[in-house]
PDB file of N, CA and C in Angstrom:
ATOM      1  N   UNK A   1      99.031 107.301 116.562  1.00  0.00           N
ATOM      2  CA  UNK A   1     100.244 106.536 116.384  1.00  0.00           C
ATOM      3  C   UNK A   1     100.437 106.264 114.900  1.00  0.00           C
ATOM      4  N   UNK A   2     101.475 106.702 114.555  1.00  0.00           N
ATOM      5  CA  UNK A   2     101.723 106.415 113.195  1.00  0.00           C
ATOM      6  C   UNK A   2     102.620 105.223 112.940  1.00  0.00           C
ATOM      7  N   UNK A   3     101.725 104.531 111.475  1.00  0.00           N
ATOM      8  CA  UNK A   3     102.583 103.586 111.205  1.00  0.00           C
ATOM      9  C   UNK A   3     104.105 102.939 110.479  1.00  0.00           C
ATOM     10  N   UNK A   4     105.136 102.398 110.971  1.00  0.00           N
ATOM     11  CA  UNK A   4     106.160 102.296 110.395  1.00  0.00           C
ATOM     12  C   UNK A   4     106.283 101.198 109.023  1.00  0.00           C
ATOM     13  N   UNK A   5     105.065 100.461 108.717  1.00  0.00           N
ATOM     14  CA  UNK A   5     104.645 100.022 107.174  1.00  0.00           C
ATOM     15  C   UNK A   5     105.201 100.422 106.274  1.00  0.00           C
ATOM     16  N   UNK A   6     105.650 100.115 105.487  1.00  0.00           N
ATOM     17  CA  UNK A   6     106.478 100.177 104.063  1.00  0.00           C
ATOM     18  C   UNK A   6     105.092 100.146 103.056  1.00  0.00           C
ATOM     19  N   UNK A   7     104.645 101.223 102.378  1.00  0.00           N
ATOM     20  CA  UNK A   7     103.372 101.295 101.190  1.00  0.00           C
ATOM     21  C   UNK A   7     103.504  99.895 100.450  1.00  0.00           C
ATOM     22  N   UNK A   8     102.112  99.921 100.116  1.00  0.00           N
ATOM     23  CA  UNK A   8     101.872  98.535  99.002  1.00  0.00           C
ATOM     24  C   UNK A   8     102.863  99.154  97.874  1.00  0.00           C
ATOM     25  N   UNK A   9     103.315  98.077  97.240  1.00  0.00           N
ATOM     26  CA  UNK A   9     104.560  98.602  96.091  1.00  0.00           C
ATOM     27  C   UNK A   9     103.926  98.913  94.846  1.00  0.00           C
ATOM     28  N   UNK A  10     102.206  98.442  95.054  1.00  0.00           N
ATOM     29  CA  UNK A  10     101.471  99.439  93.656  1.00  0.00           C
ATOM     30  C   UNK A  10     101.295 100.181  93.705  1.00  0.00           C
ATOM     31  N   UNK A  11     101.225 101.149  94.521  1.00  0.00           N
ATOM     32  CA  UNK A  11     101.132 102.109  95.239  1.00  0.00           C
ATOM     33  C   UNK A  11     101.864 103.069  95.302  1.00  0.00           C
ATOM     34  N   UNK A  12     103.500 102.578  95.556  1.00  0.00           N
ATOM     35  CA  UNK A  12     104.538 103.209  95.096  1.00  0.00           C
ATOM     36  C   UNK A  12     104.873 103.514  93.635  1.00  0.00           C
ATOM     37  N   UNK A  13     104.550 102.327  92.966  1.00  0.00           N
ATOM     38  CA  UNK A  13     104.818 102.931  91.570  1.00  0.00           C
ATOM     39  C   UNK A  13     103.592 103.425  90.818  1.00  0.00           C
ATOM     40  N   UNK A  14     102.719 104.059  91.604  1.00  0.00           N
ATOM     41  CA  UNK A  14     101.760 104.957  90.966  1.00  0.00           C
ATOM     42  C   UNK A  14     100.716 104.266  90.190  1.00  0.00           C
ATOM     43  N   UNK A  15     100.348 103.185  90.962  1.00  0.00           N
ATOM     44  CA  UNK A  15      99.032 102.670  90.656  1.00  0.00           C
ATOM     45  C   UNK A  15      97.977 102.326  91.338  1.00  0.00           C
ATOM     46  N   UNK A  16      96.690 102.491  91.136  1.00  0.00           N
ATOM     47  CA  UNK A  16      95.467 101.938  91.799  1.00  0.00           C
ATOM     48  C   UNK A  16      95.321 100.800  92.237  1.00  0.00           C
ATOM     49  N   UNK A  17      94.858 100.235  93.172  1.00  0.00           N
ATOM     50  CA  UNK A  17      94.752  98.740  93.699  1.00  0.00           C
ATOM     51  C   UNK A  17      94.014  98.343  92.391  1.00  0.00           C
ATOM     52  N   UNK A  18      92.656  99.135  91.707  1.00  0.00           N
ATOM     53  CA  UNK A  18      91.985  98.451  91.047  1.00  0.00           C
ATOM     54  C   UNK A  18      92.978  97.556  89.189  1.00  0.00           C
ATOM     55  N   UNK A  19      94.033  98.766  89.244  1.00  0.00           N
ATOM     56  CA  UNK A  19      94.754  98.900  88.365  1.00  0.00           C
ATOM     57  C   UNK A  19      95.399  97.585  88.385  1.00  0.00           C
ATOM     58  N   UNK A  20      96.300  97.493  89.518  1.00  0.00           N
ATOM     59  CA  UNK A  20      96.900  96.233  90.235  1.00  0.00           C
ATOM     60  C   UNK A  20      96.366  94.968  89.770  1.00  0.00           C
ATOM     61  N   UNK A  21      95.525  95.207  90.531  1.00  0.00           N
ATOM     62  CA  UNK A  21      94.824  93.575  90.031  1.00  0.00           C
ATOM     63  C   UNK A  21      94.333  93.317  88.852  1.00  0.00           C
ATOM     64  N   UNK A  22      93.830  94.202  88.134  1.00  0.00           N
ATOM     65  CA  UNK A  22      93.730  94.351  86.608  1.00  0.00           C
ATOM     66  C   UNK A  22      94.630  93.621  85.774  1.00  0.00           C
ATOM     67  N   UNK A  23      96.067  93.879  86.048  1.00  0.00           N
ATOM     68  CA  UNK A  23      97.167  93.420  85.382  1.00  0.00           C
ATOM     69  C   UNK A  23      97.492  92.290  86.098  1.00  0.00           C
ATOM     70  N   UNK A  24      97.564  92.057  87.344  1.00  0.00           N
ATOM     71  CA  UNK A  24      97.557  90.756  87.645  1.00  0.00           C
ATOM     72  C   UNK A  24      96.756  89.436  87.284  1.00  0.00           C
ATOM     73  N   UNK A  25      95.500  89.589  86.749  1.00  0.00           N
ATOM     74  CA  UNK A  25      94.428  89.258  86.435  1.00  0.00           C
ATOM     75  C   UNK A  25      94.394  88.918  84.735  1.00  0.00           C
ATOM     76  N   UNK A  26      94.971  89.774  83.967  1.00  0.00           N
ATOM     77  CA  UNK A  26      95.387  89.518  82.891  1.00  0.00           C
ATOM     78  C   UNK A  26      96.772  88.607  82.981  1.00  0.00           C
ATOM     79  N   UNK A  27      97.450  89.046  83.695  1.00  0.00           N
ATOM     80  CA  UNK A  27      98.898  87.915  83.622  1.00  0.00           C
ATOM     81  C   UNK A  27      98.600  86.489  83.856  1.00  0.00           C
ATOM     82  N   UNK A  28      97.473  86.267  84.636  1.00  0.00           N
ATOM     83  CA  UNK A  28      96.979  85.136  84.873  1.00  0.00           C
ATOM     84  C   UNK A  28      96.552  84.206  83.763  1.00  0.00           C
ATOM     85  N   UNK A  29      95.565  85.353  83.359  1.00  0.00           N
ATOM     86  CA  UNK A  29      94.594  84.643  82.480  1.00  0.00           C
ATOM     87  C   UNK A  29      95.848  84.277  80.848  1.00  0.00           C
ATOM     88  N   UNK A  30      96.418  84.957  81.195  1.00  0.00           N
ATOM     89  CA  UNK A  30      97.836  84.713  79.612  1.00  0.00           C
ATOM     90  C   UNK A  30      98.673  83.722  79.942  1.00  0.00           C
ATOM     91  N   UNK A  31      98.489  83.015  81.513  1.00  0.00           N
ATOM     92  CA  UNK A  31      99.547  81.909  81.646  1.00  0.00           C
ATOM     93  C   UNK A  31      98.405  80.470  81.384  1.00  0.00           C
ATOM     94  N   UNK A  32      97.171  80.476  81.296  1.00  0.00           N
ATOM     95  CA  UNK A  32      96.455  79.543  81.311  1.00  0.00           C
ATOM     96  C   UNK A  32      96.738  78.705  80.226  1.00  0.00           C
ATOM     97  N   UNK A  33      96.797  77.876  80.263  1.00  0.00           N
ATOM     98  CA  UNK A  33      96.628  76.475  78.733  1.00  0.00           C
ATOM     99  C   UNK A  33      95.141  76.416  78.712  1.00  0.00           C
ATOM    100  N   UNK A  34      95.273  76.186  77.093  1.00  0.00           N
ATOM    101  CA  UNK A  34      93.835  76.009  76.545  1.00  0.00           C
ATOM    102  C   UNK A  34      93.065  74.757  76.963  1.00  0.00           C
ATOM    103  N   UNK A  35      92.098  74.345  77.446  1.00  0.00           N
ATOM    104  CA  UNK A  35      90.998  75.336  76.949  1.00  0.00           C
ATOM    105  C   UNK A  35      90.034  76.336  78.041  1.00  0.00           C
ATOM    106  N   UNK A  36      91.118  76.156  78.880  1.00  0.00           N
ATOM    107  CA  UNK A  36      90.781  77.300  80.147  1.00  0.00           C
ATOM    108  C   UNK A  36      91.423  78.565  79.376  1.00  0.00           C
ATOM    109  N   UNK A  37      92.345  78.450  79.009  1.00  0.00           N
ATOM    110  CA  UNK A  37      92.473  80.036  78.447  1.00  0.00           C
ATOM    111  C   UNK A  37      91.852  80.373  77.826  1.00  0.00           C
ATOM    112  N   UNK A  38      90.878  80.470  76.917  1.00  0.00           N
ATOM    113  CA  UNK A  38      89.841  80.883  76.082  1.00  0.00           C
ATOM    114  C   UNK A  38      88.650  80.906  76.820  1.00  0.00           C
ATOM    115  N   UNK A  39      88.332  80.337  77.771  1.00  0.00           N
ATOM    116  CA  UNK A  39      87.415  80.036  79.050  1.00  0.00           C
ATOM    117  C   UNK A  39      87.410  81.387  79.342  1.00  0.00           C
ATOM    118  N   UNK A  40      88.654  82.066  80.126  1.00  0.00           N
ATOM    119  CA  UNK A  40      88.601  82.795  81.218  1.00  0.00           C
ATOM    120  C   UNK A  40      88.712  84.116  80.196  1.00  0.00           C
ATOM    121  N   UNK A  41      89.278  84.088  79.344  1.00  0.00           N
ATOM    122  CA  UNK A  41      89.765  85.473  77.989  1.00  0.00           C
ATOM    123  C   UNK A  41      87.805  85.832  78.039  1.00  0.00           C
ATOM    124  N   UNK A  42      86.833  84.902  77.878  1.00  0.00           N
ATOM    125  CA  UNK A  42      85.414  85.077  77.369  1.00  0.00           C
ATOM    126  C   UNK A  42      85.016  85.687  78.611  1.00  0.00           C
ATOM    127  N   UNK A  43      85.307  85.420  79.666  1.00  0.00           N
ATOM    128  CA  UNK A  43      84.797  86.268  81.103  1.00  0.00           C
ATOM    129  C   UNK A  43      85.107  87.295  81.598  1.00  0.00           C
ATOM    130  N   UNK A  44      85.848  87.704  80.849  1.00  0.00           N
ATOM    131  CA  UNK A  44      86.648  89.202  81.669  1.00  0.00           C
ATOM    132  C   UNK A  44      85.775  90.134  80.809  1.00  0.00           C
ATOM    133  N   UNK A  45      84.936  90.412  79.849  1.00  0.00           N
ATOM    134  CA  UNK A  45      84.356  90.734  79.016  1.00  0.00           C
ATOM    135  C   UNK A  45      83.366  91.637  79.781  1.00  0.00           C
ATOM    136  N   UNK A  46      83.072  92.897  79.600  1.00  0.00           N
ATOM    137  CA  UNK A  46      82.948  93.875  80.700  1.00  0.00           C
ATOM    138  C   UNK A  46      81.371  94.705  79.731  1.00  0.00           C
ATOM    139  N   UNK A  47      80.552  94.338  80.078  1.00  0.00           N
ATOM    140  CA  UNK A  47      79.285  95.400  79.156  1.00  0.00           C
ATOM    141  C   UNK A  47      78.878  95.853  80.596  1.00  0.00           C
ATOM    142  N   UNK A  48      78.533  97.313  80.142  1.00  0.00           N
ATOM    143  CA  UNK A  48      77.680  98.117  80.847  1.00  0.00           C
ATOM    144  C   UNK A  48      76.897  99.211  80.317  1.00  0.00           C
ATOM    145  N   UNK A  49      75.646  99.914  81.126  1.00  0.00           N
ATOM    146  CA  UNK A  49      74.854 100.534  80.253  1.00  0.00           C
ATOM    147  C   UNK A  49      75.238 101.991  80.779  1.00  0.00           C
ATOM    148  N   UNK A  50      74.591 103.296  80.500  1.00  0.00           N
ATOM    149  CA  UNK A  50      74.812 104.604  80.479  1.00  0.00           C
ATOM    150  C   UNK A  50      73.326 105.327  79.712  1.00  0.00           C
ATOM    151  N   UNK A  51      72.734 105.958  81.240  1.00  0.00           N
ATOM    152  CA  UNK A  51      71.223 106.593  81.202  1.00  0.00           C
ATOM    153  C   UNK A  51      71.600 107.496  80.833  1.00  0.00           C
ATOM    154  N   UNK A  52      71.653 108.434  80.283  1.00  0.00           N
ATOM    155  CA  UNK A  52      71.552 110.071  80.151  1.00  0.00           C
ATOM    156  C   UNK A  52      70.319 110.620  80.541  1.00  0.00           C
ATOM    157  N   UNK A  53      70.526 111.724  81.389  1.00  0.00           N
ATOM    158  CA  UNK A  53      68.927 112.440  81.678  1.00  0.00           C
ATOM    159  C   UNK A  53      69.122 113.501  80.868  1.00  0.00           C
ATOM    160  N   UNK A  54      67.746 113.958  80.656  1.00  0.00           N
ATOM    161  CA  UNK A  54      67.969 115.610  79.885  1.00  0.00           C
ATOM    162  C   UNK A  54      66.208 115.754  80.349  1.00  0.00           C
ATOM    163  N   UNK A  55      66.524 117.160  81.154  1.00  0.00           N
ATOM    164  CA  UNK A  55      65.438 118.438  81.787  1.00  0.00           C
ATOM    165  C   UNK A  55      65.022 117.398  82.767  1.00  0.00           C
ATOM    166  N   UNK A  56      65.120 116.446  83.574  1.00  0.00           N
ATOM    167  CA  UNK A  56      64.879 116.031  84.652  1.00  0.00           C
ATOM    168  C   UNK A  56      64.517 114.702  84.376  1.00  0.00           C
ATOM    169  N   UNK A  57      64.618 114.464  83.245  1.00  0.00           N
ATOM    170  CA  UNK A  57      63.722 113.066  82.955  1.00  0.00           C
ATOM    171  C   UNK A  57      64.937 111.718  81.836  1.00  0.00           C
ATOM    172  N   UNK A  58      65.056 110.915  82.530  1.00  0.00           N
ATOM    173  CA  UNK A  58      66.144 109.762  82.174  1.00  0.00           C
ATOM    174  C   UNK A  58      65.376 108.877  80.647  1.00  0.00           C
ATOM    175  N   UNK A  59      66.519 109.320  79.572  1.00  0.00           N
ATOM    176  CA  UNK A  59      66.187 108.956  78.536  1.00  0.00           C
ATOM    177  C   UNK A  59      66.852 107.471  78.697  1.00  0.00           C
ATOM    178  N   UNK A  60      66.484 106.820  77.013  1.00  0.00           N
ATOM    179  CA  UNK A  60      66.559 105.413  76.971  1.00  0.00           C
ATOM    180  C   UNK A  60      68.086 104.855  77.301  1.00  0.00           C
ATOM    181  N   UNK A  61      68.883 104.278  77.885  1.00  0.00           N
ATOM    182  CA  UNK A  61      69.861 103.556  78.524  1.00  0.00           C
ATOM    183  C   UNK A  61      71.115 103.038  76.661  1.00  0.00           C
ATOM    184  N   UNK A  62      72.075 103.640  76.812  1.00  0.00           N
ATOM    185  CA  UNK A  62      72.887 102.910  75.442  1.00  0.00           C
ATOM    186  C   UNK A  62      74.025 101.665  76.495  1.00  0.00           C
ATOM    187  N   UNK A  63      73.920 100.391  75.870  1.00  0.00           N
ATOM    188  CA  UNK A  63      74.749  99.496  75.985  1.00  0.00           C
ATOM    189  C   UNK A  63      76.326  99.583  75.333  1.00  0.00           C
ATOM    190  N   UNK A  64      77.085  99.632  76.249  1.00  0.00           N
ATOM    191  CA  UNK A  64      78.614  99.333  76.387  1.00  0.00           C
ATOM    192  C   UNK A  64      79.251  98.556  76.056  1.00  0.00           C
ATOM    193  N   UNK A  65      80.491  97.998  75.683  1.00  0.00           N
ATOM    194  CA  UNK A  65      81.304  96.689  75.890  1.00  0.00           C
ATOM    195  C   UNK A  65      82.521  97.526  76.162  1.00  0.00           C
ATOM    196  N   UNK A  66      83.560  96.806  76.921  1.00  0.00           N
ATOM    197  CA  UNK A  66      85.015  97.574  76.848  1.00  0.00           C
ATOM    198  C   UNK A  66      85.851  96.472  75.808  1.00  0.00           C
ATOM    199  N   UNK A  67      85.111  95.468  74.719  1.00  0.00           N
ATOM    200  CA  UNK A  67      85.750  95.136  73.644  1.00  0.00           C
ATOM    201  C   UNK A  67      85.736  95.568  72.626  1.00  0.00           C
ATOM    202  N   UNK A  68      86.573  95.539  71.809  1.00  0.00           N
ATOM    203  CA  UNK A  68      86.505  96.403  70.467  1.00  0.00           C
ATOM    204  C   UNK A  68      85.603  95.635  69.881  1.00  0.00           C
ATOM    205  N   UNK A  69      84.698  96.418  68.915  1.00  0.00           N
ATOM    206  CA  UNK A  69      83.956  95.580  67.928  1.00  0.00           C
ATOM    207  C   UNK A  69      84.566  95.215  66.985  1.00  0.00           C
ATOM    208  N   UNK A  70      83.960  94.375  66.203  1.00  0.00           N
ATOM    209  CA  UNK A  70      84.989  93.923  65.182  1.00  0.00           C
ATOM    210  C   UNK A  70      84.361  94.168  64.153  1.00  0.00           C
TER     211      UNK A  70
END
């Protein structure tokens, strides 16, 4: 049985749920008054690491940020 649902409208305009909330999530955090806005700007702050293997064996791990350095 197929459904007669109308698509999520992020969906329609060619975006990822993860995308979605991404920007929703930022719109949020840009309507906050200080000093929750500077609160929540410090938490969205995203580090992660990245193993590389080479010939079967997992070399040392390099640390990430998705902030620019300054």
């Amino acid at each position: 049985m197929a459904s007669n649902a109308a698509a999520p409208f992020w969906r329609s305009a060619g975006m990822t749920y993860i995308t979605y909330s991404n920007l929703c999530a930022n719109l949020v955090r840009n309507c906050l008054k200080e000093p929750y806005k500077s609160e929540a700007l410090t938490r969205e702050k995203v580090h992660y690491s990245i193993g590389k293997w080479v010939d079967g064996k997992p070399q040392k791990p390099t640390i990430h940020s998705d902030t620019p350095e300054a």
